[in-house]
C-alpha atoms as a PDB file:
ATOM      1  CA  UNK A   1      14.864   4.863  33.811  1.00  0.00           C
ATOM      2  CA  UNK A   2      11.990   3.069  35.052  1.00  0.00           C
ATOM      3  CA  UNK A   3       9.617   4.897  33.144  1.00  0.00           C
ATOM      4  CA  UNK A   4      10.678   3.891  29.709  1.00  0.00           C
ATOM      5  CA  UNK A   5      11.029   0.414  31.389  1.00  0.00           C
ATOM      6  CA  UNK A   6       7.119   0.260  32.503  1.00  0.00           C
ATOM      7  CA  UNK A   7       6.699   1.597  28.954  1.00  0.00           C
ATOM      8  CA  UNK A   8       8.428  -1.318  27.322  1.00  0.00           C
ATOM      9  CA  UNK A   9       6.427  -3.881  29.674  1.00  0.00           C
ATOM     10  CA  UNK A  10       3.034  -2.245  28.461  1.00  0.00           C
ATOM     11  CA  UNK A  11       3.830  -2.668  24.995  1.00  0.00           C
ATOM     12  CA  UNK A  12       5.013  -5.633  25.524  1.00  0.00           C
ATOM     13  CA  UNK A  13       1.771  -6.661  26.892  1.00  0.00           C
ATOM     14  CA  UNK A  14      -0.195  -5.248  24.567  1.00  0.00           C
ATOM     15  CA  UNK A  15       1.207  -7.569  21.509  1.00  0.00           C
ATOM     16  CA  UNK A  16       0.979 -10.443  24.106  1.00  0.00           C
ATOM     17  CA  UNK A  17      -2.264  -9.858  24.048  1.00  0.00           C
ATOM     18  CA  UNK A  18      -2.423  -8.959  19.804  1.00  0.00           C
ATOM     19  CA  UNK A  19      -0.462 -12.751  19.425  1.00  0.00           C
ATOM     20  CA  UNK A  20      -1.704 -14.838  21.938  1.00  0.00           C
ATOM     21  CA  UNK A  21      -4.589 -13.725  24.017  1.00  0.00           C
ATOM     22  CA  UNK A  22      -8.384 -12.999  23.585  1.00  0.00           C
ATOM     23  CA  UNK A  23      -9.075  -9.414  22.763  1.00  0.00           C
ATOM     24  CA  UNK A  24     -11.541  -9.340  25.396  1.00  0.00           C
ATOM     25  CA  UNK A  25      -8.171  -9.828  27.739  1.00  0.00           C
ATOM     26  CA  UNK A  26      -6.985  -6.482  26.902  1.00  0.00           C
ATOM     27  CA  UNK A  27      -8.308  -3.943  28.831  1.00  0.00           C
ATOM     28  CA  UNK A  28      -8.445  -5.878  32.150  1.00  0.00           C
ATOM     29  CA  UNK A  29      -4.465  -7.088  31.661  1.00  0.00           C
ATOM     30  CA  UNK A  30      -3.239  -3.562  30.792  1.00  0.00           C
ATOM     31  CA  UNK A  31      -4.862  -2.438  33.761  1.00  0.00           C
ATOM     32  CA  UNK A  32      -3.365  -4.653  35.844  1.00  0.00           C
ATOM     33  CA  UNK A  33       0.143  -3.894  34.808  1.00  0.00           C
ATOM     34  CA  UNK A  34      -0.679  -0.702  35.125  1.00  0.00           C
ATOM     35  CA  UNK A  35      -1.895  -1.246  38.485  1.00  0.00           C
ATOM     36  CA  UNK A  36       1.623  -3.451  39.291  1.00  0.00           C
ATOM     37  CA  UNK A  37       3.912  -1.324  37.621  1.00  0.00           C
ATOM     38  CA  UNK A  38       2.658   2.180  38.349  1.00  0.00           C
ATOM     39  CA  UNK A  39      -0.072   2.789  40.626  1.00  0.00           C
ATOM     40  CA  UNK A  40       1.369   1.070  43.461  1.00  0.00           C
ATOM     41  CA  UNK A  41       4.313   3.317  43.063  1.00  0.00           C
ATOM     42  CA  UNK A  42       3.668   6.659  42.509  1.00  0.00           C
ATOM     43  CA  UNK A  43       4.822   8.353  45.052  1.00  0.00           C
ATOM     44  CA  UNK A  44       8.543   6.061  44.566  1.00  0.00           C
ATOM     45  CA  UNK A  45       8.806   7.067  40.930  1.00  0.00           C
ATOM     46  CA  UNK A  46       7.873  10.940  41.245  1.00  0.00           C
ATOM     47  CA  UNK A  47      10.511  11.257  44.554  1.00  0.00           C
ATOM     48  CA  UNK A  48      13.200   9.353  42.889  1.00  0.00           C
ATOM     49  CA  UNK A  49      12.633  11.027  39.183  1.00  0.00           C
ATOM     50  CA  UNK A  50      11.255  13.769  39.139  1.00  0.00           C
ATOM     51  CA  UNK A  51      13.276  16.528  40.201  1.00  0.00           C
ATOM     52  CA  UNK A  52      16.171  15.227  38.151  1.00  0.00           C
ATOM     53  CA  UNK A  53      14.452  15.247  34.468  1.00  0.00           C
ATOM     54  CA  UNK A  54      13.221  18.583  35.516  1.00  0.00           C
ATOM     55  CA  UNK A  55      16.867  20.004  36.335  1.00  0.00           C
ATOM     56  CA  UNK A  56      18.384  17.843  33.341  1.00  0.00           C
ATOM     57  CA  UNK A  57      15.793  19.294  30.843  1.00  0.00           C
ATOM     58  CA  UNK A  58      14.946  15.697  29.908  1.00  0.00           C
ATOM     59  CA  UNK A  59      11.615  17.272  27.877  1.00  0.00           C
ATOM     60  CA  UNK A  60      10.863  13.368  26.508  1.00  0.00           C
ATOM     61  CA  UNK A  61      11.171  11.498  30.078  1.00  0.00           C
ATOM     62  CA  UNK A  62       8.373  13.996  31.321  1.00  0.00           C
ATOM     63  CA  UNK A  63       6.155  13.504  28.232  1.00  0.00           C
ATOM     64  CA  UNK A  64       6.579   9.829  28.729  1.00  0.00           C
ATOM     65  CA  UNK A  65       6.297  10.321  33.076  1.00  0.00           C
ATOM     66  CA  UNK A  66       2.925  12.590  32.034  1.00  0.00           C
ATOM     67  CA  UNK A  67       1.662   9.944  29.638  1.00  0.00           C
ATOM     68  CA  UNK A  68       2.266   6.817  31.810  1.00  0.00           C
ATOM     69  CA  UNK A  69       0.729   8.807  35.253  1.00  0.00           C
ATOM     70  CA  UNK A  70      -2.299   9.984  33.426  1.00  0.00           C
ATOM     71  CA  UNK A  71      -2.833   6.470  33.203  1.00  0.00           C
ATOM     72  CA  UNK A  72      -3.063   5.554  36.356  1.00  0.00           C
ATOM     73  CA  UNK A  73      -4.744   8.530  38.298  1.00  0.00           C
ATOM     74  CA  UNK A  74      -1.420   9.974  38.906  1.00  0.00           C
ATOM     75  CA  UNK A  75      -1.322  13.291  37.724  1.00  0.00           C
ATOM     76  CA  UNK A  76      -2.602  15.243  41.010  1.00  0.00           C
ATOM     77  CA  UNK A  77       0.532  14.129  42.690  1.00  0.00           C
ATOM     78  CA  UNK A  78       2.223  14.871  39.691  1.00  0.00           C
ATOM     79  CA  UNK A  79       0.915  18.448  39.803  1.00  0.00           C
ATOM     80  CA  UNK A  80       1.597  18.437  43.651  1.00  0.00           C
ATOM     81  CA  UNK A  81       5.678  17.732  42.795  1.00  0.00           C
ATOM     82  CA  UNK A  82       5.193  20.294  40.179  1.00  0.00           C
ATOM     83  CA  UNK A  83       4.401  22.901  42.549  1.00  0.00           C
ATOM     84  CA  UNK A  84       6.954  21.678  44.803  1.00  0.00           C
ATOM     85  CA  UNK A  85       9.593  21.722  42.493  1.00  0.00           C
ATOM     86  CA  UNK A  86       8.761  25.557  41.457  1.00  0.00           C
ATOM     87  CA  UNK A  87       8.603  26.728  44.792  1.00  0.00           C
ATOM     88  CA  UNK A  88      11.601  25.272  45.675  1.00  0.00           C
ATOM     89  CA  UNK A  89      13.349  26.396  42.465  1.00  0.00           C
ATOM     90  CA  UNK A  90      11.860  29.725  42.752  1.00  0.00           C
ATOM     91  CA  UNK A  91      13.337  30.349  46.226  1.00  0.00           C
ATOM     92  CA  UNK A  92      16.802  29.224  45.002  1.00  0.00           C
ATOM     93  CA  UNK A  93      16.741  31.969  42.423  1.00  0.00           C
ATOM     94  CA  UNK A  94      14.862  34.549  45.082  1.00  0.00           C
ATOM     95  CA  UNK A  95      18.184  33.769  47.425  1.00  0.00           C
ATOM     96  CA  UNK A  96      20.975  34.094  44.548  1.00  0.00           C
ATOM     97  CA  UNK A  97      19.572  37.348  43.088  1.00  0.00           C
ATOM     98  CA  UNK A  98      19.592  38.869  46.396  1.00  0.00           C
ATOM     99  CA  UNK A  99      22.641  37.710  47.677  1.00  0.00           C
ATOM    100  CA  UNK A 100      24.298  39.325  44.356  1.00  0.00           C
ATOM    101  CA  UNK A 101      22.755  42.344  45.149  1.00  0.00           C
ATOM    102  CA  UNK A 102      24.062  42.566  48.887  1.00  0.00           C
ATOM    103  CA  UNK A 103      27.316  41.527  47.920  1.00  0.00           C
ATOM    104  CA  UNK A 104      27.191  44.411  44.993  1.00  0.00           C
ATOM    105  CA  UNK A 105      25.749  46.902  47.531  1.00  0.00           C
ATOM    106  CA  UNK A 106      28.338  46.026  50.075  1.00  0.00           C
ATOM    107  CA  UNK A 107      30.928  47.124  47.730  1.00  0.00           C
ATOM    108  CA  UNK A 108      29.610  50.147  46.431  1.00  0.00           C
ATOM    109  CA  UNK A 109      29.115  51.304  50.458  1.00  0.00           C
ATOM    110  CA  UNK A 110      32.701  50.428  50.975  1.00  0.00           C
ATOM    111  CA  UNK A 111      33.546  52.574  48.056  1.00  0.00           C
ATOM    112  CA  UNK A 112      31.762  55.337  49.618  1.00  0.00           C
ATOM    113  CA  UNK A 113      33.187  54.638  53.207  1.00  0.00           C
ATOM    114  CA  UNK A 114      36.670  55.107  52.022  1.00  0.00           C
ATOM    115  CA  UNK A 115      37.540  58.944  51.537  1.00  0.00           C
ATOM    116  CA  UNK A 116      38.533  60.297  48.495  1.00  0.00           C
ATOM    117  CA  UNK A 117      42.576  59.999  48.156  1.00  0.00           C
ATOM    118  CA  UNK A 118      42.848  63.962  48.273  1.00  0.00           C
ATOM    119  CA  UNK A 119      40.202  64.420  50.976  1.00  0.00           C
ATOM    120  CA  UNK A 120      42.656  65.230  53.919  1.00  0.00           C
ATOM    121  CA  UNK A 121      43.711  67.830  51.694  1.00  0.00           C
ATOM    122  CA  UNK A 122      40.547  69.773  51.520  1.00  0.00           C
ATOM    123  CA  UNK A 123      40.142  69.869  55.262  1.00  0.00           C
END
């Protein structure tokens, strides 16, 4: 996933910059991998990802997806494939429940549409 991927590159980073670098590098280099890895694709990682954690119940991918976008300003258009993804969800179960409940009241009015077995002989 390229989440946990973006992850690994940030930590990565970070003890670059723990081993090797000035600690006055820090903030400005994270930033810019965030800005590389994330920002710039938003949009990508929440229409390629995002409904398939949610339907997979992959509860750590969306921690790490919350984490990582709160980073980078991302977590309107988080919320906005949120909503999507409930509304969309929402009318899936709307469309099952009622379609089980035509289909159930078609057969009990097909019951009732049929006459009795003995009903010819009480005419």
């Amino acid at each position: 996933m390229y989440l946990r991927h973006v992850h690994t590159r940030l930590t990565e980073e970070l003890q670059r910059v723990e081993n090797y670098l000035c600690q006055s590098t820090k903030k400005e280099l994270i930033a810019l991998v965030e800005a590389q890895l994330l920002a710039d694709h938003l949009q990508t990682i929440l229409e390629k990802g995002f409904d398939t954690i949610m339907d997979e119940n992959r509860a750590e991918d969306l921690s790490l997806m919350y984490k990582l976008l709160s980073r980078v300003n991302g977590l309107q258009l988080l919320k906005q494939f949120w909503n999507q993804y409930l509304k969309v969800r929402t009318c899936r179960i709307v469309v099952i429940v009622f379609a089980s409940l035509f289909s159930r009241s078609l057969t009990l009015h097909g019951r009732r549409r049929h006459p009795h077995p003995r009903h010819h002989l009480l005419v």
